[in-house]
N, C-alpha and C. Protein backbone atom coordinates (compact mmCIF):
# COMPACT_ATOMS: atom_id res chain seq x y z
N UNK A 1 -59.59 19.46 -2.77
CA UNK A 1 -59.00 18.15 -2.57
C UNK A 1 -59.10 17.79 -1.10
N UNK A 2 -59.13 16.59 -0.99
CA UNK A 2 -59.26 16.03 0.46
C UNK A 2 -58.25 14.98 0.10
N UNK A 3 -57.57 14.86 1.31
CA UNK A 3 -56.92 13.66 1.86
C UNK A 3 -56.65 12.88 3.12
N UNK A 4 -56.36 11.64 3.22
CA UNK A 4 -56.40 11.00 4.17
C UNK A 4 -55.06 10.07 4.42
N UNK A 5 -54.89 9.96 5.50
CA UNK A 5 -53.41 9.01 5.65
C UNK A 5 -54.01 7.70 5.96
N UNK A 6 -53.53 6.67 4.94
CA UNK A 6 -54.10 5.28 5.59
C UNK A 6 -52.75 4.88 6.45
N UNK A 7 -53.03 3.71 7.38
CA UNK A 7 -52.16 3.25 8.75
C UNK A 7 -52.25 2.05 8.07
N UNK A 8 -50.95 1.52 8.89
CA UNK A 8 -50.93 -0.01 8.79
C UNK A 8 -52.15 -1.05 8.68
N UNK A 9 -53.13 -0.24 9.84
CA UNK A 9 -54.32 -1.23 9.96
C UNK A 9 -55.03 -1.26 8.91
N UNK A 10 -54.72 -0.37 7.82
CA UNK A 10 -56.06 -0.23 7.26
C UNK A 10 -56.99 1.08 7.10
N UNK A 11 -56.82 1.76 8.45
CA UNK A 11 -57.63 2.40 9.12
C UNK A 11 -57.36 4.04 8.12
N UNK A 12 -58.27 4.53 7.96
CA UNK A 12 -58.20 6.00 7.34
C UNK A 12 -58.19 7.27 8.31
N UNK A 13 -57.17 7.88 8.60
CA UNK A 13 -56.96 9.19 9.53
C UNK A 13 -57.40 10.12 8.82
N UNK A 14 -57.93 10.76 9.18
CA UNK A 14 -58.16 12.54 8.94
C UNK A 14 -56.80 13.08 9.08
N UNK A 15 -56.38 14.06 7.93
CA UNK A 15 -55.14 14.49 8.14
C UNK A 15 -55.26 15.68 8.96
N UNK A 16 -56.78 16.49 8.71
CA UNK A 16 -56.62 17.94 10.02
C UNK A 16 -58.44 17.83 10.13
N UNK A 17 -58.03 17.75 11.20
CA UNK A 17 -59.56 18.05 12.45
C UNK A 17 -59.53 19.20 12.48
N UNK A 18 -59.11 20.27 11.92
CA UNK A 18 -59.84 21.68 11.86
C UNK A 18 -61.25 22.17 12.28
N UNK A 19 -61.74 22.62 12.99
CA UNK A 19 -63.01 23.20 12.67
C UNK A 19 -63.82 24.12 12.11
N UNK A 20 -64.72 23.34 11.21
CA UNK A 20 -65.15 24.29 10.15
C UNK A 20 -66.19 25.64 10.47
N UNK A 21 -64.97 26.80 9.78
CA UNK A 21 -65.85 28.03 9.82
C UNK A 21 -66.80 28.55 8.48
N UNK A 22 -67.26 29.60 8.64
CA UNK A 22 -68.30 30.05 8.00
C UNK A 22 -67.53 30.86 6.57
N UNK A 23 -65.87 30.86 6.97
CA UNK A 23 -65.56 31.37 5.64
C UNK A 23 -65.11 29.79 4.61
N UNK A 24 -64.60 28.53 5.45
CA UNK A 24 -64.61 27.57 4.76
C UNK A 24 -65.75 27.08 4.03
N UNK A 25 -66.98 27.08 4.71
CA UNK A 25 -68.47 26.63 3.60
C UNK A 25 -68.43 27.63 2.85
N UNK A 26 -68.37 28.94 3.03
CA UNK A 26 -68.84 29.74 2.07
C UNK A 26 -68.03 29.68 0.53
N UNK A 27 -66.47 29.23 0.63
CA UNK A 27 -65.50 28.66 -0.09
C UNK A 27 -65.62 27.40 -0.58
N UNK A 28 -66.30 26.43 0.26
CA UNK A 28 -66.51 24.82 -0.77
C UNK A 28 -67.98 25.24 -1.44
N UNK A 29 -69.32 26.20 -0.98
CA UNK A 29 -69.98 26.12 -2.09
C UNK A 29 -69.53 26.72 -3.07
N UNK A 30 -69.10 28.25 -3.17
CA UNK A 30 -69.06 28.92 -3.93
C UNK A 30 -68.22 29.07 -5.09
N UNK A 31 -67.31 27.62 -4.74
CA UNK A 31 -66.33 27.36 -5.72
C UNK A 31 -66.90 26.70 -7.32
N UNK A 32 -67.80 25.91 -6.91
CA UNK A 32 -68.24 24.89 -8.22
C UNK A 32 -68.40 25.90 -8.91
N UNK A 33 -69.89 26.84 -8.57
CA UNK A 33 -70.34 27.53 -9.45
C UNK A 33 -69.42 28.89 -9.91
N UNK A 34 -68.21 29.19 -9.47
CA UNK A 34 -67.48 30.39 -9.64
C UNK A 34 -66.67 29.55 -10.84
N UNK A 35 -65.94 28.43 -10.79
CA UNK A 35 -65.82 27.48 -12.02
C UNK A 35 -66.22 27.15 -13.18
N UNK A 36 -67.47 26.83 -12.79
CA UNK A 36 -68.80 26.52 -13.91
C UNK A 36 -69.24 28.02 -14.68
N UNK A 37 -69.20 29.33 -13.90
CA UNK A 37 -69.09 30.68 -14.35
C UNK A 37 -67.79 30.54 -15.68
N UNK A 38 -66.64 30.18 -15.01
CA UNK A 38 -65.29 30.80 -15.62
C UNK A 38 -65.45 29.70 -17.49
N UNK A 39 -65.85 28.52 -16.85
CA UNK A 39 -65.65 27.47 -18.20
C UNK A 39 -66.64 27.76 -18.91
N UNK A 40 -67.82 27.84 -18.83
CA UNK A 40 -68.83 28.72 -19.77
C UNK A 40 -69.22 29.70 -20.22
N UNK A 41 -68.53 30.65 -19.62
CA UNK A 41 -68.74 32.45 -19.64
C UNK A 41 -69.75 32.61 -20.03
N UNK A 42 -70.41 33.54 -20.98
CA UNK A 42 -71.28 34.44 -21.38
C UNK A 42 -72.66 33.76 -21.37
N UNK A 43 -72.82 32.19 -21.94
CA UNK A 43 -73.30 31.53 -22.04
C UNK A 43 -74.25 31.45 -20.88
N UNK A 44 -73.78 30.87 -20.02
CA UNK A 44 -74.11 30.87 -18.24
C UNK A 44 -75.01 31.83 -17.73
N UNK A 45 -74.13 33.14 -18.00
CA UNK A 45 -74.08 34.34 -17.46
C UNK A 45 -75.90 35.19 -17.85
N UNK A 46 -75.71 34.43 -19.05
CA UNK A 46 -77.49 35.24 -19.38
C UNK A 46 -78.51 34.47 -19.34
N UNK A 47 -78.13 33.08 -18.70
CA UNK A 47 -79.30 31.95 -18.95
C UNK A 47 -80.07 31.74 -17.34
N UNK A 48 -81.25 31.96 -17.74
CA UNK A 48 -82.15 31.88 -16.62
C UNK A 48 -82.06 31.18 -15.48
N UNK A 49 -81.21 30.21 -15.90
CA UNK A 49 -80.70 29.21 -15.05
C UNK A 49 -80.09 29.66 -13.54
N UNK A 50 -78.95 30.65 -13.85
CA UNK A 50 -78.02 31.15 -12.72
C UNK A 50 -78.76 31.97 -11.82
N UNK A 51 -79.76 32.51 -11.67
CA UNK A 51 -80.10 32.79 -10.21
C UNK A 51 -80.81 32.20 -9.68
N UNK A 52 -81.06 30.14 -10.41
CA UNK A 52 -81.58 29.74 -9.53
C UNK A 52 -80.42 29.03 -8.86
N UNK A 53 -79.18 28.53 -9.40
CA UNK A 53 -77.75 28.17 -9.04
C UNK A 53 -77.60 29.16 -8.10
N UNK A 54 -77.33 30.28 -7.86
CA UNK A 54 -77.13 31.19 -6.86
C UNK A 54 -77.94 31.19 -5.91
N UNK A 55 -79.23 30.61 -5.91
CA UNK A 55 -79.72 30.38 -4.76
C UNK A 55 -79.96 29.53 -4.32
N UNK A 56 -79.88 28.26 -4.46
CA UNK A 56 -78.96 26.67 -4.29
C UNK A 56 -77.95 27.61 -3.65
N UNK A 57 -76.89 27.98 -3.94
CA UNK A 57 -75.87 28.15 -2.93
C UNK A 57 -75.91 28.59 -1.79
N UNK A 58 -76.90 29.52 -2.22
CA UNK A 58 -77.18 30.80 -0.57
C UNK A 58 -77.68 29.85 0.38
N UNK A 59 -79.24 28.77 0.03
CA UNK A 59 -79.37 28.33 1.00
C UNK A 59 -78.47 26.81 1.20
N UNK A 60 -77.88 26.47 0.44
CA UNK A 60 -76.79 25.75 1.07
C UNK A 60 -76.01 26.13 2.10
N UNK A 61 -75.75 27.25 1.54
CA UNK A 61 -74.62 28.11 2.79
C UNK A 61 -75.11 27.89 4.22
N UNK A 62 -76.42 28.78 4.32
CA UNK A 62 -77.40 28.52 5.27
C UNK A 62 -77.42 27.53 5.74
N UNK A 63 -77.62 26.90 5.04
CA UNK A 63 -78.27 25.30 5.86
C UNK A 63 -76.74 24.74 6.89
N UNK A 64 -75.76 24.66 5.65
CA UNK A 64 -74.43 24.31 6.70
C UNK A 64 -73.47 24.90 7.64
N UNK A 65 -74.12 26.58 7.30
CA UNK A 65 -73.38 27.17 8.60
C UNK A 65 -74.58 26.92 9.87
N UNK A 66 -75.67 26.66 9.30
CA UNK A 66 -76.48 26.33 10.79
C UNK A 66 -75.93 24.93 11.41
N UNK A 67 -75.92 23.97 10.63
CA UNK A 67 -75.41 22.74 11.19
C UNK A 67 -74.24 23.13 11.77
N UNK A 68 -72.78 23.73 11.26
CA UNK A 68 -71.82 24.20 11.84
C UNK A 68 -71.72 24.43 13.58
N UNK A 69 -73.01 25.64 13.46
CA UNK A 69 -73.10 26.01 14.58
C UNK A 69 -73.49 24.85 15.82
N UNK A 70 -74.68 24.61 15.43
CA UNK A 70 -75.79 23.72 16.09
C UNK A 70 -74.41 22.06 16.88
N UNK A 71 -74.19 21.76 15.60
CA UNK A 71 -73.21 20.42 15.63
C UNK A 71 -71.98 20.53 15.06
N UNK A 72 -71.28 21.28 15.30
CA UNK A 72 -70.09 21.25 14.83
C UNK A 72 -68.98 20.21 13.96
N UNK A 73 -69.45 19.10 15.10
CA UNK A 73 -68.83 17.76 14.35
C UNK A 73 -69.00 17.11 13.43
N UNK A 74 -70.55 17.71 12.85
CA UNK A 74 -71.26 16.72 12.07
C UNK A 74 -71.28 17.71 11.00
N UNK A 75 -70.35 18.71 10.66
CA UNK A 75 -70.11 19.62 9.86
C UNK A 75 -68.61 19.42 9.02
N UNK A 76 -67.81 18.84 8.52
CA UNK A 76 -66.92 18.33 7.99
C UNK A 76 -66.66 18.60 6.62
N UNK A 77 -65.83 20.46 5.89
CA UNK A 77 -65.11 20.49 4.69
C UNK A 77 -63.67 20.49 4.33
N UNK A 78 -63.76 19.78 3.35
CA UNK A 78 -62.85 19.99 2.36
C UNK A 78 -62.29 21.19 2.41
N UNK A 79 -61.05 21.57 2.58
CA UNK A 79 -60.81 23.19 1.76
C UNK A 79 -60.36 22.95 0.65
N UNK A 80 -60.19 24.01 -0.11
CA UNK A 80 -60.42 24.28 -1.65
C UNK A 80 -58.65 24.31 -1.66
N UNK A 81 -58.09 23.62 -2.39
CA UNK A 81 -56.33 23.31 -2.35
C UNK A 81 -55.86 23.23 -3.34
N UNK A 82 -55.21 23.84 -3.86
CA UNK A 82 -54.55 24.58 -5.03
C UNK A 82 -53.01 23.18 -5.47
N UNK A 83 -53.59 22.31 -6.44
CA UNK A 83 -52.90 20.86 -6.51
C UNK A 83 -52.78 21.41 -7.87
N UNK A 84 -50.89 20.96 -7.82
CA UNK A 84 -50.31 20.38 -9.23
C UNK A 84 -50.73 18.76 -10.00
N UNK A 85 -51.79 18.72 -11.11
CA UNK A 85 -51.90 17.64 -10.98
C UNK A 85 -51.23 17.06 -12.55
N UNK A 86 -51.07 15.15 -12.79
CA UNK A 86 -50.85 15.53 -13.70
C UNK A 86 -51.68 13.57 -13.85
N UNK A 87 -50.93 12.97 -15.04
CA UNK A 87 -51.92 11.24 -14.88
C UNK A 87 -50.63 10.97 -14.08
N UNK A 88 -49.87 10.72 -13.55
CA UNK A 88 -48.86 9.58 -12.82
C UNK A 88 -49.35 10.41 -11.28
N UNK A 89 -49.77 11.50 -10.52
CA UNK A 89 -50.02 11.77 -9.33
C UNK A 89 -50.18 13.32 -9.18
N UNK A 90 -49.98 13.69 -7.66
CA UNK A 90 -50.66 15.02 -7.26
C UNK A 90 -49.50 15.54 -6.34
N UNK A 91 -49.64 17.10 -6.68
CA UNK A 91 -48.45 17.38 -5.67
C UNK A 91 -49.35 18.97 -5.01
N UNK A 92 -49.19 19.11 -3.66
CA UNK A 92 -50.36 19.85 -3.07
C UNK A 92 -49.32 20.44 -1.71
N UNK A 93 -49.44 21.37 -1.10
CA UNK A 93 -48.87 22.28 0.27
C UNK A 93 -49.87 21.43 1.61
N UNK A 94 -49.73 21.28 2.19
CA UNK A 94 -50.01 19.91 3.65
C UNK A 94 -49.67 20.97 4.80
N UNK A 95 -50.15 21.25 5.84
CA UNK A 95 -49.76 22.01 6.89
C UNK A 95 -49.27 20.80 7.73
N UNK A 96 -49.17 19.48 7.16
CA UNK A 96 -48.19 17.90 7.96
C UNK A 96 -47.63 17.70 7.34
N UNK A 97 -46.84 17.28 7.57
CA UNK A 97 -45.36 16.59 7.02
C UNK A 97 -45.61 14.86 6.63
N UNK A 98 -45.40 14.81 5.64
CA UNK A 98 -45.50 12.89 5.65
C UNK A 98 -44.38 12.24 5.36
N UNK A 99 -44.03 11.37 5.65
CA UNK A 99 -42.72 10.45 4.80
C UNK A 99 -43.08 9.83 3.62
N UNK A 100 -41.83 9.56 3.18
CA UNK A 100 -41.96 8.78 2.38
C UNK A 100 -42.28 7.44 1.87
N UNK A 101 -43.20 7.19 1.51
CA UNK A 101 -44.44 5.54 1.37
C UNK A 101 -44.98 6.22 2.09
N UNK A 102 -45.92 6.80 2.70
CA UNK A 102 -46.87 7.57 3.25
C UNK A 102 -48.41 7.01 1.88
N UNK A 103 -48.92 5.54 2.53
CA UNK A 103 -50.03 5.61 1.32
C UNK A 103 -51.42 6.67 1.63
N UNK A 104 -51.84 7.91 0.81
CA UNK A 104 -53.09 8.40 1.18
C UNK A 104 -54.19 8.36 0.61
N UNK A 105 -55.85 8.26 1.26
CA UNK A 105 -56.57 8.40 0.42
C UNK A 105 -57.14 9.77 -0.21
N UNK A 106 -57.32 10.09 -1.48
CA UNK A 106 -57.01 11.21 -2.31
C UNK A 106 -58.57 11.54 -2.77
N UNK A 107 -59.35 12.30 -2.54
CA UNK A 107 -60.78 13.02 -3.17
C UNK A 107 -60.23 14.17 -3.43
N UNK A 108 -60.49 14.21 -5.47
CA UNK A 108 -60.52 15.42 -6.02
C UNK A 108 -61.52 15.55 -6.47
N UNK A 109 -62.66 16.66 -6.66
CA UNK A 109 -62.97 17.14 -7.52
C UNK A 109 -62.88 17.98 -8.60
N UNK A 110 -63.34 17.61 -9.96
CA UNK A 110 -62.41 18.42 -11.20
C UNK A 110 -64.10 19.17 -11.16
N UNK A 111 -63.97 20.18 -12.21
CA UNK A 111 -65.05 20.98 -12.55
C UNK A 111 -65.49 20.07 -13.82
N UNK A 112 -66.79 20.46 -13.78
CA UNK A 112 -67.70 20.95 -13.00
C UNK A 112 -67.88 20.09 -11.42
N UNK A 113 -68.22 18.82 -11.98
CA UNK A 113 -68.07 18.17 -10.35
C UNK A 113 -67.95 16.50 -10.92
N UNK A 114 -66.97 16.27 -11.11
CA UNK A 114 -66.30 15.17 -11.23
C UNK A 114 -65.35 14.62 -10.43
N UNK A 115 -65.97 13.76 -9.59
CA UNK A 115 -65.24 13.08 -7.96
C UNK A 115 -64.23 12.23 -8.71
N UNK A 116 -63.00 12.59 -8.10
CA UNK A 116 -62.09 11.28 -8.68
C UNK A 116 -61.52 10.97 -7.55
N UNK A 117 -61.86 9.60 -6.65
CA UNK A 117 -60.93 8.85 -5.79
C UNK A 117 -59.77 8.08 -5.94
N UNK A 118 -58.96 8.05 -5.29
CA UNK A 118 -57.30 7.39 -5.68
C UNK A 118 -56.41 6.98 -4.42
N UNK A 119 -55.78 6.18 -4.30
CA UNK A 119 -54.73 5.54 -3.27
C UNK A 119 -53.15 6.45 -4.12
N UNK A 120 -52.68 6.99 -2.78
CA UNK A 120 -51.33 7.63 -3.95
C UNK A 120 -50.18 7.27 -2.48
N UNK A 121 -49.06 7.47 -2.93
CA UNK A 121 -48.26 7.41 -2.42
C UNK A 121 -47.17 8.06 -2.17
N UNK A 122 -47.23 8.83 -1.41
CA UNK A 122 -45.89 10.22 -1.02
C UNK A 122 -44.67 9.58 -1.52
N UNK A 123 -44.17 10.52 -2.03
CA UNK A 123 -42.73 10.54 -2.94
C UNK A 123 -41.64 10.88 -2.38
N UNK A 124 -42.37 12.26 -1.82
CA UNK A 124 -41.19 13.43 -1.18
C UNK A 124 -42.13 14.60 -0.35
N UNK A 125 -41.85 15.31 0.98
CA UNK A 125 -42.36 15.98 1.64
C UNK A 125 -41.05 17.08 2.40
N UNK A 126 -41.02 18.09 1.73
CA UNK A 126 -39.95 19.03 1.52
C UNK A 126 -41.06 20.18 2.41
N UNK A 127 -40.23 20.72 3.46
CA UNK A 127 -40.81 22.15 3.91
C UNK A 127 -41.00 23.33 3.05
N UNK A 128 -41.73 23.92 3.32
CA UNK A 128 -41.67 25.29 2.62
C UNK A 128 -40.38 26.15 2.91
N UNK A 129 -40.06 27.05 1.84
CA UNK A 129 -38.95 28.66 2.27
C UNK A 129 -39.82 29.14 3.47
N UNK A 130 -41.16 29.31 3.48
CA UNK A 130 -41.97 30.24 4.30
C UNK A 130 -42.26 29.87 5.65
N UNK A 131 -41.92 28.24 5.91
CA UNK A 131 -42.62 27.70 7.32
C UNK A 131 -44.11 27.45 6.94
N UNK A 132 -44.69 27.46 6.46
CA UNK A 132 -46.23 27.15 6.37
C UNK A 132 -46.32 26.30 5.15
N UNK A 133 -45.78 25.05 5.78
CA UNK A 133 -46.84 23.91 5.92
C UNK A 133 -45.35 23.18 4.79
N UNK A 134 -45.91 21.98 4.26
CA UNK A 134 -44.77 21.23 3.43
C UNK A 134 -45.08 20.87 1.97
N UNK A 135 -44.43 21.07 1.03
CA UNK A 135 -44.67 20.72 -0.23
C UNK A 135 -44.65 19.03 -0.69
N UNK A 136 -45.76 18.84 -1.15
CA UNK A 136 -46.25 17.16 -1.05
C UNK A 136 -45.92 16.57 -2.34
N UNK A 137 -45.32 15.40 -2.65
CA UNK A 137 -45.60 14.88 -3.77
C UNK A 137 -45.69 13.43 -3.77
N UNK A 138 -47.08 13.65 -4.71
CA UNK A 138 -47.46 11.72 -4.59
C UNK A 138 -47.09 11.27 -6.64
N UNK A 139 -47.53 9.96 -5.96
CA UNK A 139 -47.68 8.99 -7.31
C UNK A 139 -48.95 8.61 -7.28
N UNK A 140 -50.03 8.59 -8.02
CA UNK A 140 -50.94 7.33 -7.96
C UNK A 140 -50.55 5.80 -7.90
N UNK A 141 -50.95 4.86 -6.22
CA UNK A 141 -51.04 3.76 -6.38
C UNK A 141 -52.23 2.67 -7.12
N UNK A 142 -53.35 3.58 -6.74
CA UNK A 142 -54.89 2.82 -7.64
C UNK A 142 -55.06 4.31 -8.10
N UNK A 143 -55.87 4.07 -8.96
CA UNK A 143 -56.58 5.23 -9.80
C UNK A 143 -57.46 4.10 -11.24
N UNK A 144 -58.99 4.66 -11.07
CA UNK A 144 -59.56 3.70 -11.80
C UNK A 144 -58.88 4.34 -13.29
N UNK A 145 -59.15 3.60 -14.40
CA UNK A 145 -59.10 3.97 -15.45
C UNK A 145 -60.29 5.02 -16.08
N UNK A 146 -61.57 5.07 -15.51
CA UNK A 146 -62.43 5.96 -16.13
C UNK A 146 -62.50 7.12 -15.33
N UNK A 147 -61.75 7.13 -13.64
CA UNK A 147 -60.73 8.48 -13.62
C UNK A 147 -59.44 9.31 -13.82
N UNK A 148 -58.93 8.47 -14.29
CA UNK A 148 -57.39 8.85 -14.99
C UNK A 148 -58.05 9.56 -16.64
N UNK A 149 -59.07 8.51 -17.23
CA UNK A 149 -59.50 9.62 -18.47
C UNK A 149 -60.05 11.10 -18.53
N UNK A 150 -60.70 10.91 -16.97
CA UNK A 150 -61.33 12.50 -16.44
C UNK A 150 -60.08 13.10 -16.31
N UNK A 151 -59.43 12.79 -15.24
CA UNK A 151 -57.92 13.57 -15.03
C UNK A 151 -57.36 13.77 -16.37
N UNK A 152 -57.18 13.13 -17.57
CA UNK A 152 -56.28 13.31 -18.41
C UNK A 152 -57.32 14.70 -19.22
N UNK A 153 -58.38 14.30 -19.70
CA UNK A 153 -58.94 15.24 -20.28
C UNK A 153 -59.26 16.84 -19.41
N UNK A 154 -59.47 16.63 -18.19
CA UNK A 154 -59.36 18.25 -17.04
C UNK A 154 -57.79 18.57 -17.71
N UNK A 155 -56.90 17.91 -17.50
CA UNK A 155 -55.30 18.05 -17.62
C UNK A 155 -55.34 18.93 -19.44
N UNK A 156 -55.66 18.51 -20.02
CA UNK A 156 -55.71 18.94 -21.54
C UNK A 156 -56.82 20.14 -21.75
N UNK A 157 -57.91 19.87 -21.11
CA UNK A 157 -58.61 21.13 -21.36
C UNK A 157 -58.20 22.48 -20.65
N UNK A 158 -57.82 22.23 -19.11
CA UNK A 158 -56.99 23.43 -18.86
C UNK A 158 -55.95 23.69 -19.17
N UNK A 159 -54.80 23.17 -19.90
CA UNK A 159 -53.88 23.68 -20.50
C UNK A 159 -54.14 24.54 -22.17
N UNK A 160 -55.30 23.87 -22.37
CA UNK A 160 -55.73 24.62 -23.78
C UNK A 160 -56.23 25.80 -23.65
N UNK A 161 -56.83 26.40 -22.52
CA UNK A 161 -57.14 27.31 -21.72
C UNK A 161 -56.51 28.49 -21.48
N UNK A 162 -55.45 27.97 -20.88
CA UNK A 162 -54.16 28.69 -20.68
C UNK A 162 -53.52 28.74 -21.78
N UNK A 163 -53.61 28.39 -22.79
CA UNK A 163 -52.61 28.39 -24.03
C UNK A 163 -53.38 29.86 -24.73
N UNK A 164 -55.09 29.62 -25.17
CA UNK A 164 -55.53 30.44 -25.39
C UNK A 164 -55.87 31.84 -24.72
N UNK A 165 -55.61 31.71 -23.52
CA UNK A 165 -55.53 33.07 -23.11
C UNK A 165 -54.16 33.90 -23.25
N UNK A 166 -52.94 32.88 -23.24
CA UNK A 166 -52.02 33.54 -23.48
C UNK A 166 -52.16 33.58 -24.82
N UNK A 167 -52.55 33.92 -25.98
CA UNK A 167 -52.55 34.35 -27.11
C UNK A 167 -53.44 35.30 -27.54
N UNK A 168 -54.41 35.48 -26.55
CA UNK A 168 -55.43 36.28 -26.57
C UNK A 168 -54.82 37.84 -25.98
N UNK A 169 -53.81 37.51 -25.12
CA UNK A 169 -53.33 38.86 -24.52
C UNK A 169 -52.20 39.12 -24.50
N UNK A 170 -51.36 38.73 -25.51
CA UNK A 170 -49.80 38.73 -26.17
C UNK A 170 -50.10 39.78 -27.16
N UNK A 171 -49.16 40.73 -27.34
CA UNK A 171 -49.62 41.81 -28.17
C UNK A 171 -49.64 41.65 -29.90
């Protein structure tokens, strides 16, 4: 997930200028296909296909830890962010604090790679027990309708997921 704080003007902030290391790329490629592994299993796993996917990644990797190095600035990920999601909004850990009406702009990708953009609007921004970082919760203000059907159906297929594994390993 990525997000952004919009301003009065209009204007879209970066919420963290971090600079990207070589364990963050190696984490935004290696995620799709560690996904795309988990939702297809066996299937995947023996089809001729995956070591050419695995090597798409490698030299992806390559290619953007060289840019990293070379241009740093012109190197810009996402980290991989572990979001409660549901159709009314998103609730995600922020190493910033936002208020409340805080409108942001919201890039998720669902698996396999389904971009869903959205305007949401902070609810509530509660610190952690731990000190690291604040527990976020939005609403969707825009959200198209033919991404709310992606969101609703990701939302239903991973809970069916989880339903079946817990029955698979209940004694």
């Amino acid at each position: 997930m990525e997000y952004r704080l919009l301003t009065d003007t209009g204007i879209v902030d970066p919420v963290e200028a971090a600079r990207t290391t070589p364990e963050m790329i190696s984490a935004a490629v290696t995620k799709p296909t560690a996904d795309l592994l988990a939702r297809t299993g066996e299937s995947l796993i023996a089809s001729p296909v995956l070591p050419w996917i695995m090597k798409v990644d490698y030299l992806l990797e390559v290619i953007l830890n060289s840019l990293a190095m070379c241009q740093p600035s012109s190197v810009t990920m996402a980290r991989p962010t572990d979001v409660n999601l549901s159709g009314g909004g998103v609730g995600f850990v922020s190493p910033r604090e936002f208020t409340a009406g805080d409108q942001l702009a919201i890039k998720l990708i669902l698996p396999p790679f389904i971009l869903i953009q959205a305007m949401a609007k902070v609810i509530r921004s509660i610190p952690q027990a731990d000190g690291q970082g604040f527990a976020i919760a939005t609403e969707f203000v825009d959200l198209k309708a033919d991404d709310l059907e992606h969101l609703i159906r990701h939302i239903l297929h991973t809970q069916a997921e989880r339903l079946r594994a817990r029955r698979t390993s209940a004694p």
